[in-house]
N, C-alpha and C. Protein backbone atom coordinates (compact mmCIF):
# COMPACT_ATOMS: atom_id res chain seq x y z
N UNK A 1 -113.72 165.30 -78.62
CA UNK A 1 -113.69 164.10 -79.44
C UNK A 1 -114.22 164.44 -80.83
N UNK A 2 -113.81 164.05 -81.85
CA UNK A 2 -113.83 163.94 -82.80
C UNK A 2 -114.84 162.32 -84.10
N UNK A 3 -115.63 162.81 -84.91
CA UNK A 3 -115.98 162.00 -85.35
C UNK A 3 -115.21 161.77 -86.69
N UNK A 4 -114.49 160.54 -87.00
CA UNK A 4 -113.86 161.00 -88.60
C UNK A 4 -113.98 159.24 -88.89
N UNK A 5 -113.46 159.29 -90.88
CA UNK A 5 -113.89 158.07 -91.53
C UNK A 5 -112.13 157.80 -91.75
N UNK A 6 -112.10 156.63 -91.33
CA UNK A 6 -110.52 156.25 -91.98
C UNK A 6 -110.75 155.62 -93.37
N UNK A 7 -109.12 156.45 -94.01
CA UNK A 7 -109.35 156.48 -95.53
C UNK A 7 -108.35 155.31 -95.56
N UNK A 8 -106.91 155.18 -95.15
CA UNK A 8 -105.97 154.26 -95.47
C UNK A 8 -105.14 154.54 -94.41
N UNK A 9 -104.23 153.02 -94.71
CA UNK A 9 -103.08 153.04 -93.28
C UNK A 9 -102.16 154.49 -94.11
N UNK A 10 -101.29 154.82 -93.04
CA UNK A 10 -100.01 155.54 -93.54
C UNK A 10 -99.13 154.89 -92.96
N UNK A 11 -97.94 154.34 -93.77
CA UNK A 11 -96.66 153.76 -93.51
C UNK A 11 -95.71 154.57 -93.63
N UNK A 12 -95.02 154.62 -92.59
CA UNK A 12 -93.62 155.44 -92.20
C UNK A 12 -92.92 154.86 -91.45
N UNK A 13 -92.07 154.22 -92.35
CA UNK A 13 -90.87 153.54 -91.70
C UNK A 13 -89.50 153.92 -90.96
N UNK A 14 -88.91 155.94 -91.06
CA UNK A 14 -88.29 156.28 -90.65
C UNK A 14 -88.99 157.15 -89.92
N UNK A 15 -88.87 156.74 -88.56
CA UNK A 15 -89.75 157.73 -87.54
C UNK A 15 -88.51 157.48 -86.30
N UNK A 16 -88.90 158.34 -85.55
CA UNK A 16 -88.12 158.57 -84.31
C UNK A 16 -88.78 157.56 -83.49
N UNK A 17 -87.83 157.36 -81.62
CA UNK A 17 -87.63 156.02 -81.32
C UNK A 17 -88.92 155.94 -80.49
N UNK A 18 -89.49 157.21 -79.95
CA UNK A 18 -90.95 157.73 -79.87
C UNK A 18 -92.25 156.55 -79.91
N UNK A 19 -92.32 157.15 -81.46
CA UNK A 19 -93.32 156.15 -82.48
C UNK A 19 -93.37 154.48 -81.93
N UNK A 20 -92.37 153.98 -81.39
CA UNK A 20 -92.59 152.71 -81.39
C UNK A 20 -93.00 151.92 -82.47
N UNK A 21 -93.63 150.93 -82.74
CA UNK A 21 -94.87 150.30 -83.43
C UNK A 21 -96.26 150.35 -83.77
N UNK A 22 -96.33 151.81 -83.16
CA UNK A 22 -97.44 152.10 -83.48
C UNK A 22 -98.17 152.13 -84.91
N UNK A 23 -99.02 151.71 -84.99
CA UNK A 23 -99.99 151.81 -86.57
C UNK A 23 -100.72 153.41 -86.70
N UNK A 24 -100.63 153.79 -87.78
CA UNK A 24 -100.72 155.32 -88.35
C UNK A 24 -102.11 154.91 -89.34
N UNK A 25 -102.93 155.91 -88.75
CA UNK A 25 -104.36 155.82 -90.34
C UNK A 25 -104.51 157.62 -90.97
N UNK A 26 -105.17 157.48 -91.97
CA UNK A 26 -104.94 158.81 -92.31
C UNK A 26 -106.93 158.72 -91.91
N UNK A 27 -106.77 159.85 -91.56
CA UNK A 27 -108.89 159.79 -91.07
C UNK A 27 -108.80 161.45 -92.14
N UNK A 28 -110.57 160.85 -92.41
CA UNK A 28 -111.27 162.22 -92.81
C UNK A 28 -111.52 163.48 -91.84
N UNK A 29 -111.75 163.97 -91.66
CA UNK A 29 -112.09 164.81 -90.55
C UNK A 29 -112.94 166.08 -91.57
N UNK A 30 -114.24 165.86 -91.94
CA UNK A 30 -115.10 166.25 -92.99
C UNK A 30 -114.31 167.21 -94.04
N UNK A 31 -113.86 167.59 -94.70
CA UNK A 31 -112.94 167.43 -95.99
C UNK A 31 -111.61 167.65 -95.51
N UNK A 32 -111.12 167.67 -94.75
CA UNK A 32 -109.79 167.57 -94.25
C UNK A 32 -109.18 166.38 -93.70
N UNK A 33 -107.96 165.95 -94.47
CA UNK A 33 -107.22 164.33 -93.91
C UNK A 33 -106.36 164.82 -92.95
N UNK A 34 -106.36 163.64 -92.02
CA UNK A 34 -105.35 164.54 -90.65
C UNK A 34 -104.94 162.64 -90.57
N UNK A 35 -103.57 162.63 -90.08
CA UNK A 35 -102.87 161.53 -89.61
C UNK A 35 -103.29 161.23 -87.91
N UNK A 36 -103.32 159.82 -87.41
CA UNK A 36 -103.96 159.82 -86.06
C UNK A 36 -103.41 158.26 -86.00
N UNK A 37 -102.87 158.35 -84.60
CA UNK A 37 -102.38 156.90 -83.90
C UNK A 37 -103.71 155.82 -84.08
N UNK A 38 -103.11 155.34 -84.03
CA UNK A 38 -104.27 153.90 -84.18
C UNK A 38 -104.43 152.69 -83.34
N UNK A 39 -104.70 153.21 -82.40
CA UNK A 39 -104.88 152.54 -80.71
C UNK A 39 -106.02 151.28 -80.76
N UNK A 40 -106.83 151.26 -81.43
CA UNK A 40 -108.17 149.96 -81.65
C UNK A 40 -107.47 149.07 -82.80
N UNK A 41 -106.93 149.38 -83.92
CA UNK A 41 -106.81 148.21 -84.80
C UNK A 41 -108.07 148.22 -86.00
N UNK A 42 -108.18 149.82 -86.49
CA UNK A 42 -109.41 149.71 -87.31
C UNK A 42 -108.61 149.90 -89.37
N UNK A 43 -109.69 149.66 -90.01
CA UNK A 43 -109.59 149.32 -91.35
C UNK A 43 -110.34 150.52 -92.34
N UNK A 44 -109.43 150.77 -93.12
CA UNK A 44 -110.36 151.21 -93.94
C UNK A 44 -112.18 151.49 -94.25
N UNK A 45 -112.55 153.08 -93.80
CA UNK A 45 -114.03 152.42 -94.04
C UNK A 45 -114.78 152.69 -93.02
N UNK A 46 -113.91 152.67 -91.62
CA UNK A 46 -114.63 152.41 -90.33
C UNK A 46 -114.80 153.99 -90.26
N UNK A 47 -115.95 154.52 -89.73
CA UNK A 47 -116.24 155.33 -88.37
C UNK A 47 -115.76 155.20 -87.08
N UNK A 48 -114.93 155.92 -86.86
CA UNK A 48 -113.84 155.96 -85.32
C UNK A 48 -113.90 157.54 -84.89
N UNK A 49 -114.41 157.64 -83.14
CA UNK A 49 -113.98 158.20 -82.42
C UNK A 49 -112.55 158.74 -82.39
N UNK A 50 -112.14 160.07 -82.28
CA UNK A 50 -110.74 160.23 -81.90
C UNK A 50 -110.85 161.53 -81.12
N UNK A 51 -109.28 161.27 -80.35
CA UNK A 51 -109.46 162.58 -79.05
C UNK A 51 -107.88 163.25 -79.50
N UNK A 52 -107.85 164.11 -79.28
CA UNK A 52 -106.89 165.08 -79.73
C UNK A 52 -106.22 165.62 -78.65
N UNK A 53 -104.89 166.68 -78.51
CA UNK A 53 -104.25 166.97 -77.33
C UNK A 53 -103.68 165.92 -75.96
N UNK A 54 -103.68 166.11 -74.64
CA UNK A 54 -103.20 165.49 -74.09
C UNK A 54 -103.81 163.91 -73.83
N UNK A 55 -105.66 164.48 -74.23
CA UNK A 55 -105.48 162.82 -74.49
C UNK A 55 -105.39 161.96 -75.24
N UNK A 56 -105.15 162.43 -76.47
CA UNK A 56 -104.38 161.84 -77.64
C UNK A 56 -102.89 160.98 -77.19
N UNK A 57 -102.11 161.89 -76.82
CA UNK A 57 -100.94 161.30 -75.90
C UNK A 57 -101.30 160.33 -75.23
N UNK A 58 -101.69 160.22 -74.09
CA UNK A 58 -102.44 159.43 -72.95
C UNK A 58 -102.90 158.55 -73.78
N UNK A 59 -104.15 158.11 -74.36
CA UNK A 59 -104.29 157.38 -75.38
C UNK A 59 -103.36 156.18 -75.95
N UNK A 60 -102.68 157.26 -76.88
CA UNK A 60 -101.55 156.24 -77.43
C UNK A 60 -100.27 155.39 -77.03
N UNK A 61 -100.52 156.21 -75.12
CA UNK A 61 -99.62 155.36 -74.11
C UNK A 61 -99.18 155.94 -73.44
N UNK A 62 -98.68 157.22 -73.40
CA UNK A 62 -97.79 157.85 -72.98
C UNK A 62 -98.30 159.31 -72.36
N UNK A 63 -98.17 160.42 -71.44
CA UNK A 63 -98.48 161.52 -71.93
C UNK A 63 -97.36 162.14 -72.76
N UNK A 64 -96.05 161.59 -72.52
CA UNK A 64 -95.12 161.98 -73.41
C UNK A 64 -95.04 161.70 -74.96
N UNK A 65 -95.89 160.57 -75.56
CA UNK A 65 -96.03 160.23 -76.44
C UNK A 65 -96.36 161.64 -77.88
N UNK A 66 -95.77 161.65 -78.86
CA UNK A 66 -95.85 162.75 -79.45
C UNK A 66 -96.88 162.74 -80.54
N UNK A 67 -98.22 162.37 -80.25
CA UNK A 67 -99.47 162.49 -81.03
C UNK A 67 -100.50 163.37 -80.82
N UNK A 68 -101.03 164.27 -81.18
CA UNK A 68 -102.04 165.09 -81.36
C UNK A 68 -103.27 164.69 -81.84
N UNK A 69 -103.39 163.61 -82.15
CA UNK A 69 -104.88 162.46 -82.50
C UNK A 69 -104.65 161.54 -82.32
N UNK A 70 -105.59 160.75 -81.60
CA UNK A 70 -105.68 159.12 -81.24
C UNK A 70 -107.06 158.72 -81.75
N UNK A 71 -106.94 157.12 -82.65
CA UNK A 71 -107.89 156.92 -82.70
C UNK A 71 -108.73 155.73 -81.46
N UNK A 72 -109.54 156.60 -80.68
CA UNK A 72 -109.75 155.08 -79.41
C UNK A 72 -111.25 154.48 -79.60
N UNK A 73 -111.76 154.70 -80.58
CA UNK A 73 -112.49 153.56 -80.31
C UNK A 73 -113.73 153.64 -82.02
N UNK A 74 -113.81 152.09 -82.58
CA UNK A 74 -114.41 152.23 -83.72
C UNK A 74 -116.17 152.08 -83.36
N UNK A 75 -116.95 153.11 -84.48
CA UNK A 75 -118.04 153.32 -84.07
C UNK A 75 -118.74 151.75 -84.65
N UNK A 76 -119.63 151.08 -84.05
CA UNK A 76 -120.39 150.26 -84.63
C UNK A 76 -121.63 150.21 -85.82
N UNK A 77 -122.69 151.47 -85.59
CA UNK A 77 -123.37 152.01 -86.36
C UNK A 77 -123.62 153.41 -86.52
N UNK A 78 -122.92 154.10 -87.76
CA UNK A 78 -123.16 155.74 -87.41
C UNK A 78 -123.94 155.96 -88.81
N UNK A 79 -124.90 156.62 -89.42
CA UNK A 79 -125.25 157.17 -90.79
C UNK A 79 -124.73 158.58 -90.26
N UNK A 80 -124.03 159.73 -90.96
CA UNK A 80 -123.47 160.54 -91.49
C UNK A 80 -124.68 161.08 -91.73
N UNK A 81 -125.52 160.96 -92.39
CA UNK A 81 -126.34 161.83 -93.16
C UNK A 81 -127.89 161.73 -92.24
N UNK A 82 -127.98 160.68 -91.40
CA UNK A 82 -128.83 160.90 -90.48
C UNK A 82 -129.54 162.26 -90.17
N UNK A 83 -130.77 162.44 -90.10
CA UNK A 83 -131.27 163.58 -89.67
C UNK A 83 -131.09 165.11 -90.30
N UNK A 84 -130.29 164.81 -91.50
CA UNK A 84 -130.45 165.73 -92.26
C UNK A 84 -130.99 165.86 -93.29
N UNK A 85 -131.81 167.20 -93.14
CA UNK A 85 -133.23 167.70 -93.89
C UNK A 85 -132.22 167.91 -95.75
N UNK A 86 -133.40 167.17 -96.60
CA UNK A 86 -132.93 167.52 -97.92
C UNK A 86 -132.41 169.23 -98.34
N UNK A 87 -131.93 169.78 -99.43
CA UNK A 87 -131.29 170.61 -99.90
C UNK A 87 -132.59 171.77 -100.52
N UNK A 88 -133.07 172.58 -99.83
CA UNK A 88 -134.77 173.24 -100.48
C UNK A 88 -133.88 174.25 -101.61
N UNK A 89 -135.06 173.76 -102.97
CA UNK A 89 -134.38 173.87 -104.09
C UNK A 89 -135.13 175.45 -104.02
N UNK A 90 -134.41 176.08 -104.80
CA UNK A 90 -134.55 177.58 -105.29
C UNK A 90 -135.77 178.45 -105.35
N UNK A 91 -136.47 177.29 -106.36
CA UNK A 91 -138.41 177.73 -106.80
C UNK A 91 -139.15 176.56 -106.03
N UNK A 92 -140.33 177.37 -105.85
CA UNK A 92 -141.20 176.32 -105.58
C UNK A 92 -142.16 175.86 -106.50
N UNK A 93 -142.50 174.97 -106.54
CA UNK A 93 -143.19 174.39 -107.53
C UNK A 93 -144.35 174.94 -108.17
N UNK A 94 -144.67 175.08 -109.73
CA UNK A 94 -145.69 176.02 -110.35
C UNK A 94 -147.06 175.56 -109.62
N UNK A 95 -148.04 177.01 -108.93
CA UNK A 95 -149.17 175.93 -108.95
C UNK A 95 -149.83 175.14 -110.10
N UNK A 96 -151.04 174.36 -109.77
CA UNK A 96 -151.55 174.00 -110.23
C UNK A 96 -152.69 174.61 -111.46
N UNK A 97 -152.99 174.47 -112.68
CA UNK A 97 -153.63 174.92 -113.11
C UNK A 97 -155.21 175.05 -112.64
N UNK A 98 -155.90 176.49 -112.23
CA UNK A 98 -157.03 175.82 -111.48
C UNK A 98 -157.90 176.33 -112.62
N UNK A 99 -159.32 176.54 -111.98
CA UNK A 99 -160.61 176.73 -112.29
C UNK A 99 -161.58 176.04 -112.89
N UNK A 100 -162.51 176.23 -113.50
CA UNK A 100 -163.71 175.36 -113.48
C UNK A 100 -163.90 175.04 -115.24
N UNK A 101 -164.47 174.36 -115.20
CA UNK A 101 -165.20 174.49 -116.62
C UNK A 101 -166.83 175.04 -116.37
């Protein structure tokens, strides 16, 4: 399974008899856009689960169905950046000027 951000629908109106009615989103998949069935009914924006290979197929209805990503289910609360430690910059900071008067 896959974690990715849907960016926009994709409309394709000449598709084989396959496709059905299915709804098409284009998802992030961390800098890479990949096209994925759209089995929940999600929007722009969302964090969605997706499964790839046969159960991508399965998924989207069919095992014959000809999809390689399904999206099945939208996440409710995810932060992305959760739990990751800031960027440790180059230098460390000058000490302090010490000593006494």
């Amino acid at each position: 399974m896959l974690i990715c951000k849907v960016v926009k629908p994709l409309v394709s109106t000449n598709r084989i008899p396959d496709f059905e009615h299915k709804h098409l989103q284009v998802v992030l998949d961390g800098s890479t856009q990949k096209v994925a069935v759209d089995a929940v009914g999600c929007i722009p924006g969302d964090w969605v689960i997706c499964v790839g290979s046969s159960a991508a197929r399965e998924a989207a209805g069919s095992k014959s169905y000809p999809s390689d990503l399904t999206i099945v289910g939208i996440i409710d609360h995810w932060d992305p950046d959760a739990g990751k430690t800031p960027p440790v910059s180059g230098t460390s900071p000058a000490p302090a000027a010490g000593g006494g008067n």
